[in-house]
Protein backbone atom coordinates (compact mmCIF):
# COMPACT_ATOMS: atom_id res chain seq x y z
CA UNK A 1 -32.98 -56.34 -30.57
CA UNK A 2 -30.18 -55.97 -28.36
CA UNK A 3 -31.37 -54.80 -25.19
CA UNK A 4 -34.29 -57.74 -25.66
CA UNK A 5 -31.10 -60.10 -25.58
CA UNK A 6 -29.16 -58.15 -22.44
CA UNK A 7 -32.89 -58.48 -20.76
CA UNK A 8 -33.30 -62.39 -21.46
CA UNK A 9 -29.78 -62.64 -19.98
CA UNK A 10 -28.15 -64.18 -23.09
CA UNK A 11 -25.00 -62.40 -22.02
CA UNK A 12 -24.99 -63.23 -18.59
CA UNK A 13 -21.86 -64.14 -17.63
CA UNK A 14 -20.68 -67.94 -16.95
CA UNK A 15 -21.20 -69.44 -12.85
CA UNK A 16 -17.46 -70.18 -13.47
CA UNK A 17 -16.31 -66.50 -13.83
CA UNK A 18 -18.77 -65.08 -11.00
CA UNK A 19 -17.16 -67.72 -8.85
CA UNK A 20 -13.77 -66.76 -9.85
CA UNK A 21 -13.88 -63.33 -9.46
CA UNK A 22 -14.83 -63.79 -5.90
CA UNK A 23 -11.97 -65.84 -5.05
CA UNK A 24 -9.40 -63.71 -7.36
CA UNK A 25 -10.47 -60.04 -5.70
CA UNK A 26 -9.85 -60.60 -2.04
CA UNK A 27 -6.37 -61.86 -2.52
CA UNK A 28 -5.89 -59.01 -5.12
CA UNK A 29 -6.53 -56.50 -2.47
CA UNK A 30 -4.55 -58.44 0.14
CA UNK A 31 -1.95 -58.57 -2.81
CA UNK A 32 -1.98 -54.19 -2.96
CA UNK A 33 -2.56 -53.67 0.52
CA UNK A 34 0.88 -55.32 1.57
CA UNK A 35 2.38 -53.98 -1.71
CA UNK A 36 1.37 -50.47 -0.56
CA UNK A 37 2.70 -51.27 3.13
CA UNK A 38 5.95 -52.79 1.95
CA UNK A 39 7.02 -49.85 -0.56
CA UNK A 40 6.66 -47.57 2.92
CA UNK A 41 8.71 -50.18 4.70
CA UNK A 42 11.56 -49.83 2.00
CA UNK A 43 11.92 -46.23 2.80
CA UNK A 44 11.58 -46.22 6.22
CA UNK A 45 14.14 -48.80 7.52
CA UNK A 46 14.28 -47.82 10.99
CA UNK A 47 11.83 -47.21 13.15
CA UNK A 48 13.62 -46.33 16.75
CA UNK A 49 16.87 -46.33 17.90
CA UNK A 50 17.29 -46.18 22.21
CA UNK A 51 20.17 -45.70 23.77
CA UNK A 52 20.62 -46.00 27.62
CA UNK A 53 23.38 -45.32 30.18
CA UNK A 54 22.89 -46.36 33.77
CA UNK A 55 24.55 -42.84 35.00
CA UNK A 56 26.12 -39.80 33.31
CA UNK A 57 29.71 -40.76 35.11
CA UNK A 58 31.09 -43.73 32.78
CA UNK A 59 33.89 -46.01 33.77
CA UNK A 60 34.91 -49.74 33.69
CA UNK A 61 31.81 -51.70 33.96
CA UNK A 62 29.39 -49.20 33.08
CA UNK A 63 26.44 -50.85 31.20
CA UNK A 64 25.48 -49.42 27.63
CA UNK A 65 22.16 -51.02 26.59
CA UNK A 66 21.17 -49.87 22.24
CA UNK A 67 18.11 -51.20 20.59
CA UNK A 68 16.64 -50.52 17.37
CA UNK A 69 13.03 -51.62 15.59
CA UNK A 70 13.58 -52.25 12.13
CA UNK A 71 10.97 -52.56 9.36
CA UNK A 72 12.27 -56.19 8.30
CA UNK A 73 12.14 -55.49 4.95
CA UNK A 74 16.31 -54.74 5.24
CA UNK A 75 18.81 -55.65 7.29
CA UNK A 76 19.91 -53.15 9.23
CA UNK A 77 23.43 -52.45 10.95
CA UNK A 78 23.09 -51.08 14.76
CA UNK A 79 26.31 -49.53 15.71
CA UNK A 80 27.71 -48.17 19.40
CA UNK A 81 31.10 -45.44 19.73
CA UNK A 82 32.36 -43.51 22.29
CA UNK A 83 33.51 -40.36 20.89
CA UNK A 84 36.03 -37.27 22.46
CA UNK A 85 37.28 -34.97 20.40
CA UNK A 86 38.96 -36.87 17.37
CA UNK A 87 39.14 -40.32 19.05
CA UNK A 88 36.26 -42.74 18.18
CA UNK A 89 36.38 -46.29 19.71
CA UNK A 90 33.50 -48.97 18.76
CA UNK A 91 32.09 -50.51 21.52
CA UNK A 92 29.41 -52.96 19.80
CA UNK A 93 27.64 -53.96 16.52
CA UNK A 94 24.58 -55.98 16.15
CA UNK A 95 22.60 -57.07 12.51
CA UNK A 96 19.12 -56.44 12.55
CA UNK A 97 17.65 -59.29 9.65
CA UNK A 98 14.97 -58.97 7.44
CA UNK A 99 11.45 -61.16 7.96
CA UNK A 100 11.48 -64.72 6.27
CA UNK A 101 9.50 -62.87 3.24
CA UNK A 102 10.67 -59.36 3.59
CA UNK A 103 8.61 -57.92 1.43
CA UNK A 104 4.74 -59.28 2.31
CA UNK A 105 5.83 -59.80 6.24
CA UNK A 106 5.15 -56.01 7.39
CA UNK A 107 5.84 -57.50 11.36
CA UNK A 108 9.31 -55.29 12.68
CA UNK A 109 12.05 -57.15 14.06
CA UNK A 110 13.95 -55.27 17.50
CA UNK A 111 17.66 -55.95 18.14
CA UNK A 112 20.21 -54.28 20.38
CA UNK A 113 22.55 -55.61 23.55
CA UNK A 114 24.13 -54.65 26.61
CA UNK A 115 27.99 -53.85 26.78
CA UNK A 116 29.86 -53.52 29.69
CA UNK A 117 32.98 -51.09 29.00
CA UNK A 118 36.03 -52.17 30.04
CA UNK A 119 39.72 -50.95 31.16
CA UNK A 120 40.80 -51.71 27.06
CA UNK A 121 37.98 -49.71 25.54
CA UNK A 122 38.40 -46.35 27.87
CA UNK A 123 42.40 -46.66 27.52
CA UNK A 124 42.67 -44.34 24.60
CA UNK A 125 40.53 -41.64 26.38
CA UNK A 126 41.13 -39.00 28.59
CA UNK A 127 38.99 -38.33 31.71
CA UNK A 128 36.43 -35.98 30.57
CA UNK A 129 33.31 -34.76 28.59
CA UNK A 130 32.49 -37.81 25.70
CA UNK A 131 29.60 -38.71 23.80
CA UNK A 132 28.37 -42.60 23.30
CA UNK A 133 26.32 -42.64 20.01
CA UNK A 134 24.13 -45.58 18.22
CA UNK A 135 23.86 -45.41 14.93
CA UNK A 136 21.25 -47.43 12.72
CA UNK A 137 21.79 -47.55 8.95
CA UNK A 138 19.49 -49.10 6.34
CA UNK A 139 20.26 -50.52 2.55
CA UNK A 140 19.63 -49.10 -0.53
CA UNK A 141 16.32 -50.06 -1.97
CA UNK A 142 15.04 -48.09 -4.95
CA UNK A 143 18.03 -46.37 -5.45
CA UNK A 144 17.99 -44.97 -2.22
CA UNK A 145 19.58 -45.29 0.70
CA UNK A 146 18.05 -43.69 3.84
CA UNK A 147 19.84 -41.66 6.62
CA UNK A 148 20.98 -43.05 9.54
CA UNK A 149 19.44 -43.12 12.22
CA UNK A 150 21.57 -41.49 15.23
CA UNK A 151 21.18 -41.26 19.24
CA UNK A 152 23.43 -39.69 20.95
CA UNK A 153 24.07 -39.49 24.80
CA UNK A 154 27.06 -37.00 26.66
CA UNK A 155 28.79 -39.04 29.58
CA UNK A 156 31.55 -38.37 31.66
CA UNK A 157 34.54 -40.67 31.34
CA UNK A 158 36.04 -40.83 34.71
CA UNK A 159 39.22 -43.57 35.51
């Protein structure tokens, strides 16, 4: 009796629903594709970090270009030192935002600048071996809060 009913299509089901389970599916998958992609994007934050001296021999007016690629889902903090020995002076800071809709917009967002170094920022430091680092760090997300990110580059500090 039943399968003469299944075979007659009795239970067939409605235009309506075949209809709306072709319209509902594709934006489900869209929906768990950029779910997927985002929950990768909230643990990795940063994707590069460059750092770039013009020479090895640093002195007033030396250029110090940093960059980073972020994931957009965070905002990320790009920070530039000059380190000897104990003494750490900050030379620049730059915000990285997040994408209008961080979590669905999987495009990453760069950010960085130049800094010239002047006479005030190399005061406090000796002539000598120094290191100039850039440092990305990310935010917490799922109770976790990546590494930083860290380039580092040895100079010469000469007056």
């Amino acid at each position: 009796m039943a399968s003469r009913l299944f075979a007659h299509g009795i239970y067939e089901q409605p235009k309506s629903m075949v209809i709306l389970k072709w319209i509902i599916l594709p934006l489900l998958v869209v929906h768990v594709v950029l779910a997927s992609w985002s929950g990768y994007r909230a643990i990795v934050q940063v994707y590069s970090v460059d750092l770039t001296v013009a020479d090895s021999v640093i002195r007033a007016g030396s250029p110090v270009t940093y960059s980073a690629v972020g994931s957009g889902r965070v905002t990320v903090t790009l920070r530039l030192e000059l380190l000897q020995d104990s003494l750490k002076q900050p030379l620049g800071q730059q915000m990285i935002n997040t994408n209008t809709t961080p979590s669905y917009d999987p495009r990453p967002i760069r950010g960085g600048a130049t800094v010239s170094l002047t006479p005030e920022m190399l005061a406090r430091f000796a002539p000598g071996a120094a290191t100039i680092r850039a440092t990305a760090i990310g935010r917490a997300q799922w109770l976790r809060t990546p590494p930083p990110t860290v380039r580092e580059i040895p100079v010469v500090i000469e007056k």
